[in-house]
Protein backbone atom coordinates (compact mmCIF):
# COMPACT_ATOMS: atom_id res chain seq x y z
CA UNK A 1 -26.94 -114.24 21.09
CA UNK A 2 -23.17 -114.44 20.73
CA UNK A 3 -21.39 -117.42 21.47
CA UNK A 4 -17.76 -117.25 21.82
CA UNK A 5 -16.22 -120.98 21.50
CA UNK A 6 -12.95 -121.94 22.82
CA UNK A 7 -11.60 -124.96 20.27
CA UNK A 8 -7.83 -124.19 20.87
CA UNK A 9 -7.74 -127.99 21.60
CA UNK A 10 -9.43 -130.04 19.15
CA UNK A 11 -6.08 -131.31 17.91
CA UNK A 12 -6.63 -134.69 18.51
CA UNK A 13 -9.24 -136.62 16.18
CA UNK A 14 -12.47 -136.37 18.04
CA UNK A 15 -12.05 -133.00 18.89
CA UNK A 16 -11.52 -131.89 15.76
CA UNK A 17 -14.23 -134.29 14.46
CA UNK A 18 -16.55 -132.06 16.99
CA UNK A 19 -15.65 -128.95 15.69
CA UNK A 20 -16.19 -129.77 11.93
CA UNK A 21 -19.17 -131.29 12.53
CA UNK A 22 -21.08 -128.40 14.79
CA UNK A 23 -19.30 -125.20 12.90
CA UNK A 24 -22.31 -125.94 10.00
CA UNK A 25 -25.40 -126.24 12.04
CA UNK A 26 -24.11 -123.12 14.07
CA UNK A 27 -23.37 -121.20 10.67
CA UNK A 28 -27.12 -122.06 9.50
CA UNK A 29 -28.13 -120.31 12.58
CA UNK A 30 -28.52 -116.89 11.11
CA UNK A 31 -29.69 -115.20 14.47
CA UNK A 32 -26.39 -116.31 15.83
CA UNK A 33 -23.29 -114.69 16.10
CA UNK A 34 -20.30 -117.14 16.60
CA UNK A 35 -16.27 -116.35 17.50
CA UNK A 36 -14.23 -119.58 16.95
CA UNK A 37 -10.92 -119.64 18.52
CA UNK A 38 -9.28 -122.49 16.98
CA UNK A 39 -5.56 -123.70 15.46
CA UNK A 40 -4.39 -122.68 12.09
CA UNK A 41 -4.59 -126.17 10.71
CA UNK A 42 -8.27 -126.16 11.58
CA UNK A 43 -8.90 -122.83 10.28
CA UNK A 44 -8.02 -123.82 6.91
CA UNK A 45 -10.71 -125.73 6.76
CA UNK A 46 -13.69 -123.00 6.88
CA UNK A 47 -14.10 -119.47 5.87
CA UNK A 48 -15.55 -116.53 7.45
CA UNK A 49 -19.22 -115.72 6.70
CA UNK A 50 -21.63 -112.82 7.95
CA UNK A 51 -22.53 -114.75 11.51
CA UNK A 52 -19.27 -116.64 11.89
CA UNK A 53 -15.72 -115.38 12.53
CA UNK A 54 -12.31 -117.57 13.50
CA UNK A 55 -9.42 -116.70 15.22
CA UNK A 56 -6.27 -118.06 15.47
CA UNK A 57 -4.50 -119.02 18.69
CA UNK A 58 -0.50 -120.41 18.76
CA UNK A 59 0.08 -123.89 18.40
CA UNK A 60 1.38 -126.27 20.44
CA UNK A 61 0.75 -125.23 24.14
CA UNK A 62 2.21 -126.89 26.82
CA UNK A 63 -0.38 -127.94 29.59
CA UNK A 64 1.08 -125.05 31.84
CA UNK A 65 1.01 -122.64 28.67
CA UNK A 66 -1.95 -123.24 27.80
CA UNK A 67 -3.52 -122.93 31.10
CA UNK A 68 -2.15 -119.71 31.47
CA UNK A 69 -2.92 -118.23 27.96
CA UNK A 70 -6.87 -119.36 28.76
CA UNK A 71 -6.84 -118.02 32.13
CA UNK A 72 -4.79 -114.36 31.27
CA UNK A 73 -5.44 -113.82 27.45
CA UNK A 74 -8.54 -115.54 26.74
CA UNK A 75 -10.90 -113.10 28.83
CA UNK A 76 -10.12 -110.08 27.46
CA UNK A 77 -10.18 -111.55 24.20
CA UNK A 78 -13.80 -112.62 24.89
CA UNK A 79 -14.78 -108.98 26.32
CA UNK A 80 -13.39 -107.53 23.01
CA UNK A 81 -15.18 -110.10 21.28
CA UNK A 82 -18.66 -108.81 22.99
CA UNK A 83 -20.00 -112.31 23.34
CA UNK A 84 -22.83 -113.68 25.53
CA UNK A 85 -21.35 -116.86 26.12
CA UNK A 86 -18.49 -119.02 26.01
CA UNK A 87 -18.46 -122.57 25.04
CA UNK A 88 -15.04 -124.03 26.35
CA UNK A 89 -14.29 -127.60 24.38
CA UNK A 90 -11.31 -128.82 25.34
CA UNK A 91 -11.93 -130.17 28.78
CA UNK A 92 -10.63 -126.92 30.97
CA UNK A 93 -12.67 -123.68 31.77
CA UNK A 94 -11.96 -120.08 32.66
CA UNK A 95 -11.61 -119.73 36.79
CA UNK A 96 -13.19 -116.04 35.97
CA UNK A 97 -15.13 -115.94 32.94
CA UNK A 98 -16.34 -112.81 31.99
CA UNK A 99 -19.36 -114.24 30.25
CA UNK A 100 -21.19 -117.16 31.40
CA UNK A 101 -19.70 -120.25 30.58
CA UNK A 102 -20.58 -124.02 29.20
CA UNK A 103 -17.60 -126.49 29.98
CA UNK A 104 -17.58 -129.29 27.02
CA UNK A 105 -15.51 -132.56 28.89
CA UNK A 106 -14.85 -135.55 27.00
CA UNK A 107 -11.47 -136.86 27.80
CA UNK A 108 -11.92 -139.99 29.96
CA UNK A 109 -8.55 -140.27 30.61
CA UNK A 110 -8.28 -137.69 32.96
CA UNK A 111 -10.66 -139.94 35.48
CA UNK A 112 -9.18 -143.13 34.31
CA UNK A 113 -7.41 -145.14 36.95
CA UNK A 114 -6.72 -147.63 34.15
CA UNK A 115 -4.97 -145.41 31.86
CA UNK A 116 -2.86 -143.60 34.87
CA UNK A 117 -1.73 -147.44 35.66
CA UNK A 118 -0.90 -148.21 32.21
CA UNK A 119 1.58 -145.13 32.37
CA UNK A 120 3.06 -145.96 35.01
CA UNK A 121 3.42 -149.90 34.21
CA UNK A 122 5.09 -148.07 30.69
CA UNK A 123 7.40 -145.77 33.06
CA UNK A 124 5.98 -142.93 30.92
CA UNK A 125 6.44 -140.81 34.23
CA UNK A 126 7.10 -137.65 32.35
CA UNK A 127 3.54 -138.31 31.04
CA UNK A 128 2.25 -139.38 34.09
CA UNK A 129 2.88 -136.36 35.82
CA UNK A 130 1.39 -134.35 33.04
CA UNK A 131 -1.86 -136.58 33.11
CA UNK A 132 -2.10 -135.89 37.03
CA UNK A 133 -1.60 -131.64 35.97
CA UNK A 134 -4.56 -132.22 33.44
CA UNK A 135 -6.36 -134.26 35.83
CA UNK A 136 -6.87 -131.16 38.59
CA UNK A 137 -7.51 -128.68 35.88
CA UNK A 138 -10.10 -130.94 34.49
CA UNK A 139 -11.70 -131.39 37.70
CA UNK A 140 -11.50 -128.32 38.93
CA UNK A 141 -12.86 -126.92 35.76
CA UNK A 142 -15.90 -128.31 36.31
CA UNK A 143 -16.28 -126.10 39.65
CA UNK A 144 -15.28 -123.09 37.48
CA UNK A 145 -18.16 -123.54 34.73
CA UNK A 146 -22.09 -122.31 35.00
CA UNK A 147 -22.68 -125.75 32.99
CA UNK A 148 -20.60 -128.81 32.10
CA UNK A 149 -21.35 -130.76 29.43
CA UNK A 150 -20.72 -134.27 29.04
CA UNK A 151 -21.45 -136.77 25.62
CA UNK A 152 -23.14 -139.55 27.06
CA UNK A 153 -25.18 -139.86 30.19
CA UNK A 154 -22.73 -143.10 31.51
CA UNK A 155 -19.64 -140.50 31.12
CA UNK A 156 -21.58 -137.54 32.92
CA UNK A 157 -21.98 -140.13 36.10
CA UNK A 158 -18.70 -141.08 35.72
CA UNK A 159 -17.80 -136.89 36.12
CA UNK A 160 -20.04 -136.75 38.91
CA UNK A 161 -18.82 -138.89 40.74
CA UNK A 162 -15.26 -137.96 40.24
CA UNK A 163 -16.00 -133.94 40.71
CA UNK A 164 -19.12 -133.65 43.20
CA UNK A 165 -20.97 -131.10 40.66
CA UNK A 166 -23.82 -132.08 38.54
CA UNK A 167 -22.94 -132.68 34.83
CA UNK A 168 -25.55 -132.45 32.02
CA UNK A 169 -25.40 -135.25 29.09
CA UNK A 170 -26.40 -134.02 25.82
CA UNK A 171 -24.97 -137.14 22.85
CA UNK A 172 -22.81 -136.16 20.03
CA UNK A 173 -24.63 -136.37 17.00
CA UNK A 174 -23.85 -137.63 13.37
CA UNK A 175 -24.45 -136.46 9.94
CA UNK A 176 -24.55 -138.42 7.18
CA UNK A 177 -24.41 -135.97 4.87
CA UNK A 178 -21.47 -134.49 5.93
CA UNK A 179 -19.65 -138.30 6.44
CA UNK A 180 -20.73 -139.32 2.79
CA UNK A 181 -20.56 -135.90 1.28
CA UNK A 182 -16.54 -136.51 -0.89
CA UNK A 183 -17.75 -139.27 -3.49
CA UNK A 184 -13.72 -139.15 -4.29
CA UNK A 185 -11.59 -142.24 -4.69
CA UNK A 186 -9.77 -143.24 -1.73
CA UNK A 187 -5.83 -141.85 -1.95
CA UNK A 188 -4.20 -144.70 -4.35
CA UNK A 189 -1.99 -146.04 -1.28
CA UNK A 190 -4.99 -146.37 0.79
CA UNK A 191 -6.49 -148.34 -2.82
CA UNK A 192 -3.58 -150.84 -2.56
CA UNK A 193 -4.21 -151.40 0.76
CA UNK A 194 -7.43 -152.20 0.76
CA UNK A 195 -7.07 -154.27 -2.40
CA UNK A 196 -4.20 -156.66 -0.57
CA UNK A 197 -7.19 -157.71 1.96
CA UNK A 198 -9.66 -158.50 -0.43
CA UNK A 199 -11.43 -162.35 -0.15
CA UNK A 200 -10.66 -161.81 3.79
CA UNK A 201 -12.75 -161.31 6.87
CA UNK A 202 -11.69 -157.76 7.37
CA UNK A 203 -11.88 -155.98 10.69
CA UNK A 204 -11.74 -152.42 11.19
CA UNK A 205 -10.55 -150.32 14.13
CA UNK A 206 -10.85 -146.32 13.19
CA UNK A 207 -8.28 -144.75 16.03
CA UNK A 208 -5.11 -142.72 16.39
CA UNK A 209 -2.51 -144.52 18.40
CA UNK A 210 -3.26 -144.05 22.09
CA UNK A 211 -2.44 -146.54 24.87
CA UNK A 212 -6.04 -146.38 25.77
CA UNK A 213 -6.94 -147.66 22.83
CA UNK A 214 -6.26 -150.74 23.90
CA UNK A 215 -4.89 -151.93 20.85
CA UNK A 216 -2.38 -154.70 22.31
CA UNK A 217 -5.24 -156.76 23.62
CA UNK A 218 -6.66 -156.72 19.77
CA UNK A 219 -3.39 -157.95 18.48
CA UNK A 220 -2.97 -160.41 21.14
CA UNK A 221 -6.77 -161.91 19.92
CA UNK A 222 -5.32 -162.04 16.19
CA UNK A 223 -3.98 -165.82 16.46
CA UNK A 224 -6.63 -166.58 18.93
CA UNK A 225 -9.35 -165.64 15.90
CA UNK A 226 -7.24 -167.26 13.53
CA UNK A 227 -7.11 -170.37 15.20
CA UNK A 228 -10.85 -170.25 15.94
CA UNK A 229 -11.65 -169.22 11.78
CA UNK A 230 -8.67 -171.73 10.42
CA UNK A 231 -10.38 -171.72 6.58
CA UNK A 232 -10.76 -167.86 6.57
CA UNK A 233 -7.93 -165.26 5.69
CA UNK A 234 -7.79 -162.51 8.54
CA UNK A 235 -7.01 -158.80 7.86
CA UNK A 236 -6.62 -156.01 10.40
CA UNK A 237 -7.39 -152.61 9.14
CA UNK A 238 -5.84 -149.43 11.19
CA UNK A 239 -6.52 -146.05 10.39
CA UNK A 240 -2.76 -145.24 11.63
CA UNK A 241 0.62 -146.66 11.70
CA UNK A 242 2.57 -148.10 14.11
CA UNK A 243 5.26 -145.79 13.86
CA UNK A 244 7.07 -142.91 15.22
CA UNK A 245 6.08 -139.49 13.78
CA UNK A 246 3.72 -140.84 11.48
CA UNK A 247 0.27 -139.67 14.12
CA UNK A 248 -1.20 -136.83 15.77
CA UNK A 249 -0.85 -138.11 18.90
CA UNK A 250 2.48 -137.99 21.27
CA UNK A 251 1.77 -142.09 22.19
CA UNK A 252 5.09 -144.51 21.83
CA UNK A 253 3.83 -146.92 19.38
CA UNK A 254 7.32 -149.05 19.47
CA UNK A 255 5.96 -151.36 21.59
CA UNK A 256 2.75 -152.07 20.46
CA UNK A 257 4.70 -152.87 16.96
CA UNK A 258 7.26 -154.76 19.11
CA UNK A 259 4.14 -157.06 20.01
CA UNK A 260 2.78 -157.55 16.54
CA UNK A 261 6.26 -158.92 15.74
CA UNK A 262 6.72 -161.20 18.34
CA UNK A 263 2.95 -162.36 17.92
CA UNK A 264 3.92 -162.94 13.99
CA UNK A 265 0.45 -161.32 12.69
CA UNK A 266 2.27 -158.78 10.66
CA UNK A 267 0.87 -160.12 7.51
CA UNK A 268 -2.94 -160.29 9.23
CA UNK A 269 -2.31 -156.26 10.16
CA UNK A 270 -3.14 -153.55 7.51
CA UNK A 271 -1.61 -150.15 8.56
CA UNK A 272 -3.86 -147.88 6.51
CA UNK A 273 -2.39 -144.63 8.24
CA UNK A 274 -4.20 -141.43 8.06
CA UNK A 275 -7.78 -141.44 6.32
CA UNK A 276 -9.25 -138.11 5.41
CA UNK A 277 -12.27 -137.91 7.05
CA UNK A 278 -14.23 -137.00 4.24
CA UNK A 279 -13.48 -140.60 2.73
CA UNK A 280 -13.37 -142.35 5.48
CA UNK A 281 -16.60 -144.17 4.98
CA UNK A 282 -15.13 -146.07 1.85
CA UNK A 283 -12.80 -147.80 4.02
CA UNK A 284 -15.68 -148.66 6.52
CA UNK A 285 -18.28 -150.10 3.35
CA UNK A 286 -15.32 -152.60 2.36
CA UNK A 287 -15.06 -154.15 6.06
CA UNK A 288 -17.06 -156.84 8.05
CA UNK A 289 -17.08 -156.13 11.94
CA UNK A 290 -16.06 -153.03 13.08
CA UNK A 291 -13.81 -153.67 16.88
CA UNK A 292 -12.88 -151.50 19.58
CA UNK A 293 -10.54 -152.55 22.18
CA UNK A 294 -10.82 -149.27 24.39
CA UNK A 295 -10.72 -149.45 28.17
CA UNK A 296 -11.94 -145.40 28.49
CA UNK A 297 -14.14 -143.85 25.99
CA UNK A 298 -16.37 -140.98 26.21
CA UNK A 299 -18.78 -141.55 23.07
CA UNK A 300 -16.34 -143.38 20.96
CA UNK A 301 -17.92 -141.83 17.71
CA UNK A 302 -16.42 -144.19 15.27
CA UNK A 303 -18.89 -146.42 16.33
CA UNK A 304 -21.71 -144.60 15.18
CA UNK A 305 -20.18 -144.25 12.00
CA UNK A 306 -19.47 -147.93 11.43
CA UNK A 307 -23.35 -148.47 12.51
CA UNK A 308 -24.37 -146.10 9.62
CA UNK A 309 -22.49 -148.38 7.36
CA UNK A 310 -23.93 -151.49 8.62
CA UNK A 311 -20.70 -152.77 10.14
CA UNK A 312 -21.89 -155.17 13.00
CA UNK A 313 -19.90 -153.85 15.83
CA UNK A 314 -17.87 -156.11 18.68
CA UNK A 315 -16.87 -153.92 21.35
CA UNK A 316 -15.51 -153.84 25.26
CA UNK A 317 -17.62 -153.93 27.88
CA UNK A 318 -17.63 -150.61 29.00
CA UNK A 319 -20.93 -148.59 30.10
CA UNK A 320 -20.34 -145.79 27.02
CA UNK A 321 -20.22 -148.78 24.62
CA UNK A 322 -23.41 -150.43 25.86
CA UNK A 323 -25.56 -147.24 25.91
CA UNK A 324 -24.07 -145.66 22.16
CA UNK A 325 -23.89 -149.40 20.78
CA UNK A 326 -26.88 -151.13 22.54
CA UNK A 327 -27.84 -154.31 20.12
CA UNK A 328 -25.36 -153.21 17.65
CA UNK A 329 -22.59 -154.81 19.32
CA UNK A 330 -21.48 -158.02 21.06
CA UNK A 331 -19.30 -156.82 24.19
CA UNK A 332 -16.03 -158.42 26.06
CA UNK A 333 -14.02 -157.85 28.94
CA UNK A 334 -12.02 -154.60 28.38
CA UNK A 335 -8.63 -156.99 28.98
CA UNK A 336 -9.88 -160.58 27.52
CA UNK A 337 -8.18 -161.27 23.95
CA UNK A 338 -10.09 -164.14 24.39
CA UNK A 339 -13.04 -163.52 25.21
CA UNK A 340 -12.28 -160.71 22.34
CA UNK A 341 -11.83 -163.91 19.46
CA UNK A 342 -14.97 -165.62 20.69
CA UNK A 343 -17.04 -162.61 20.01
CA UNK A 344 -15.13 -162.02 16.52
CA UNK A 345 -15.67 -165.87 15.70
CA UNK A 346 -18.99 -165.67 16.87
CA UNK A 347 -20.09 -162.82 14.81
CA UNK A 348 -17.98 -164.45 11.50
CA UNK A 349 -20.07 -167.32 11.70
CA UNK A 350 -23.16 -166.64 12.24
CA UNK A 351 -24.77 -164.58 9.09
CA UNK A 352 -27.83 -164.30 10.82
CA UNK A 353 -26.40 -162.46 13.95
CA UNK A 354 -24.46 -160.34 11.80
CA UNK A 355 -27.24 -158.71 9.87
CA UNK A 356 -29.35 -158.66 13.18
CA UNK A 357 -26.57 -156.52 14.55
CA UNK A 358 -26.55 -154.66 11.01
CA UNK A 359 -30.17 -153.67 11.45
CA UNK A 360 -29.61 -152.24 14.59
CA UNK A 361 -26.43 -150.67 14.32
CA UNK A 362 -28.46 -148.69 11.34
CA UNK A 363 -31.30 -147.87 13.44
CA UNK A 364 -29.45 -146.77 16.15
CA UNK A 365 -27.01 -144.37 14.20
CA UNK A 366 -30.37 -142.49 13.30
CA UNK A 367 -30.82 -141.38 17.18
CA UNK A 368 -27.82 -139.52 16.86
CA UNK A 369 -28.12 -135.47 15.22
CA UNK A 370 -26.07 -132.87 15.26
CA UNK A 371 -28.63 -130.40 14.67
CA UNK A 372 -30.44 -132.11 18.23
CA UNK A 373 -26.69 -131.59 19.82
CA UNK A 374 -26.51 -128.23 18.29
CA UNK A 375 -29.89 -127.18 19.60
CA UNK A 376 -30.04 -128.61 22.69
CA UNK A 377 -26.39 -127.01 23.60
CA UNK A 378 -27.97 -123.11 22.40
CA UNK A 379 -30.78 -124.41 24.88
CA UNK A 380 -28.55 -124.47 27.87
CA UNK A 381 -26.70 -121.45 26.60
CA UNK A 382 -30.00 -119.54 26.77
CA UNK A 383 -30.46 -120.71 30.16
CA UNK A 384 -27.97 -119.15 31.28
CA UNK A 385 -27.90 -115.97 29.81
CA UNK A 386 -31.36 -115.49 31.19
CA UNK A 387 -30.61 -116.32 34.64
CA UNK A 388 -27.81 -113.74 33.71
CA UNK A 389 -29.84 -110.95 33.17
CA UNK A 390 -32.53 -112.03 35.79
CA UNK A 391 -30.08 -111.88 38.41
CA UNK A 392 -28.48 -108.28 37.13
C-alpha cells in the first residue's frame, strides 16, 4: 500500500508533534510506501529512506491559498505520486480526491463558540473572519473525506454533532523513547531559568501562546494560590514568552503580559520560551503539578507527557481532559481562577493526593501508543482501499 500524507500544516506545535512522532512507526513499516508532503522546516528534520519520500510544499499559505493549492495542485501531485491513499492532517480534505481519503481533524477551535467569542470580545475581527473561512472548510471537509479521524472519542462527538457525518476516534499515542531519547543538557538560558525557581512549588504549563489557552485565567489564580500557600515561594513555568515575534503562533500576547503586570506576579512567572522537544522532559522532571487552563482542546498531549513524568496534573473541566486525564487530574471550571487556586492548594498540600495522582497519571500515559495509533490508522486505510477495489 501507498499512503500519500498531506502535513503541509503541522506548523503549529501539535501538529508537528504528530508528524514527528508517526513518520518512525510508518518508516518501520517496510511493506509500506509513504509520500510526505510537508514544510521545509519540518523536512530538515528526517531523511529519505527506501519506503519513505518527502516533499516540499511553499510556506506560509494563506487560508484561501492554501485551499486552493490542496484543491488544484495537490491531486495531480498525488496521481503522479501513484498512491493508494491519502491521509490529509491538517483539518481540510480534497472535495475530489483521486485516491480514497482519511481526514485527520484536531483543531477545536474551528467548533468553538468560546474561542469565536473571545475574538470578537478582543476585536480581532480580521481573525474572526478567517476563523469563520476555516470553520466551513473544516466542516465541510468532513463531507468530502471516505473517513474522518478524530483524537479522542469526546472530540469525535463534539464533530458529529457539529457536521452530521460519523467521525471515528482513534487516541494519539506517546513514546517514551522518542520523548526521553536527547540525554543533552537543557540550552544554558533554559538552565538559569530553571535554577532561579529552585526551593519553589513550581507549576508547569507546556503551550504556545494561543487565546484558547486560556492562560489569563492561570495568571489571574497566581495571587489567589499565593494567598492560599502564604509560606511557599510560587513559580510559573511557560514554555513561551509573552512577547511579540518571539512564537509560532500569530496570537497578540500584549495583553495577556499587560495582565501579569497589573496583577504584579511578574516575579512568580518564568518565561522559559521555546523548549526543543527532544529536552523537553527535563523541564517537566524539575516541576510539581503540571496545569492547563484550556477552554478547547482536542487531546491536549502535553498532558500525557507530564503523566509519564509523574507530574500530578490540575486541569479544566472539559470532557477531553476527563477522558485523556481520568484520576490523574483534579478538574475546575474552564473560567474559575478560583476554583483554579483551590485545586493548586489542594494538590500542594496534600502529599498523599499528589502521589495518588502520580500513580495514575503514570499508568495512564501507558494506554497511549503510537504504534496502536499507527496501526489502527493503516487499519482504516485498508478499509477503504478494499471497498475500493470491491466496488471497481
Amino acid at each position: 500500500m501507498h499512503i500519500f500524507l498531506n502535513a503541509v500544516a503541522a506548523s503549529a506545535a501539535s501538529g508537528l508533534t504528530y508528524v514527528r512522532n508517526i513518520v518512525p512507526h510508518l518508516r518501520q513499516r517496510k511493506s509500506l510506501q509513504i509520500t510526505i508532503l510537508t514544510s521545509g522546516y519540518l523536512r530538515e528534520e528526517f531523511v529519505d529512506s527506501d519506503n519513505l519520500k518527502f516533499r516540499i510544499a511553499a510556506e506560509g499559505y494563506s487560508t484561501t491559498r492554501r485551499f486552493w493549492f490542496e484543491q488544484n495542485t495537490l491531486p495531480e501531485m498525488i496521481r503522479q505520486s501513484r498512491a493508494d491513499i491519502l491521509i490529509s492532517a491538517g483539518n481540510f480534505a480534497l472535495r475530489r480526491s483521486p485516491v480514497p481519503q482519511i481526514l485527520l481533524s484536531g483543531n477545536a477551535l474551528y467548533c468553538s463558540q468560546d474561542f469565536s467569542q473571545d475574538l470578537l470580545r478582543r476585536r480581532e475581527y480580521r481573525a474572526w473572519l478567517d476563523l469563520r473561512l476555516r470553520s466551513w472548510f473544516a466542516r465541510r471537509s468532513i463531507h468530502w473525506a471516505d473517513c474522518t479521524v478524530a483524537p479522542t472519542e469526546a472530540f469525535a462527538e463534539q464533530l458529529q454533532a457539529w457536521s452530521g457525518k460519523k467521525v471515528v476516534a482513534v487516541h494519539h499515542g506517546f513514546d517514551e523513547q522518542i520523548f526521553r531519547a536527547d540525554p543533552d543538557p537543557l540550552p544554558p538560558e533554559i538552565q538559569r531559568k530553571l535554577k532561579g525557581s529552585e526551593s519553589s512549588l513550581r507549576l508547569l504549563y507546556v503551550s504556545h501562546y494561543n487565546y484558547s489557552r486560556n492562560f489569563e485565567t492561570l495568571f489571574r489564580a497566581l495571587p489567589l494560590i499565593q494567598r492560599e500557600l502564604p509560606g511557599k515561594k510560587l513559580k510559573l513555568l511557560l514554555s513561551c514568552e509573552l512577547k511579540p515575534g518571539t512564537d509560532i503562533s500569530s496570537y497578540d500576547p500584549r495583553p495577556a503580559a499587560a495582565l501579569v503586570r497589573e496583577l504584579g506576579v511578574q516575579d512568580n512567572i518564568v518565561q522559559l520560551g521555546i523548549v526543543p522537544y527532544r529536552m523537553v522532559h527535563q523541564v517537566y522532571r524539575s516541576c510539581d503539578i503540571y496545569v492547563t487552563p484550556s477552554y478547547a482542546e482536542t487531546f491536549a498531549h502535553p498532558t500525557v507527557e507530564a503523566m509519564s513524568c509523574g507530574l500530578p496534573i490540575v486541569a479544566s473541566d472539559l470532557a477531553v481532559h476527563r477522558e485523556v486525564c481520568q484520576d490523574a487530574a483534579i478538574y475546575f471550571p474552564r473560567f474559575s481562577p478560583e476554583a483554579l487556586a483551590g485545586c493548586i492548594s489542594q494538590v500542594a498540600q496534600s502529599p498523599e493526593l499528589a502521589a495518588k495522582m502520580s500513580a495514575s497519571g503514570l499508568r495512564r500515559a501507558d494506554n497511549f501508543s503510537w504504534s496502536r495509533h499507527v496501526e489502527s490508522l493503516l487499519g482504516l486505510a485498508c478499509d477503504l482501499c478494499n471497498r475500493k477495489y470491491r466496488s471497481v
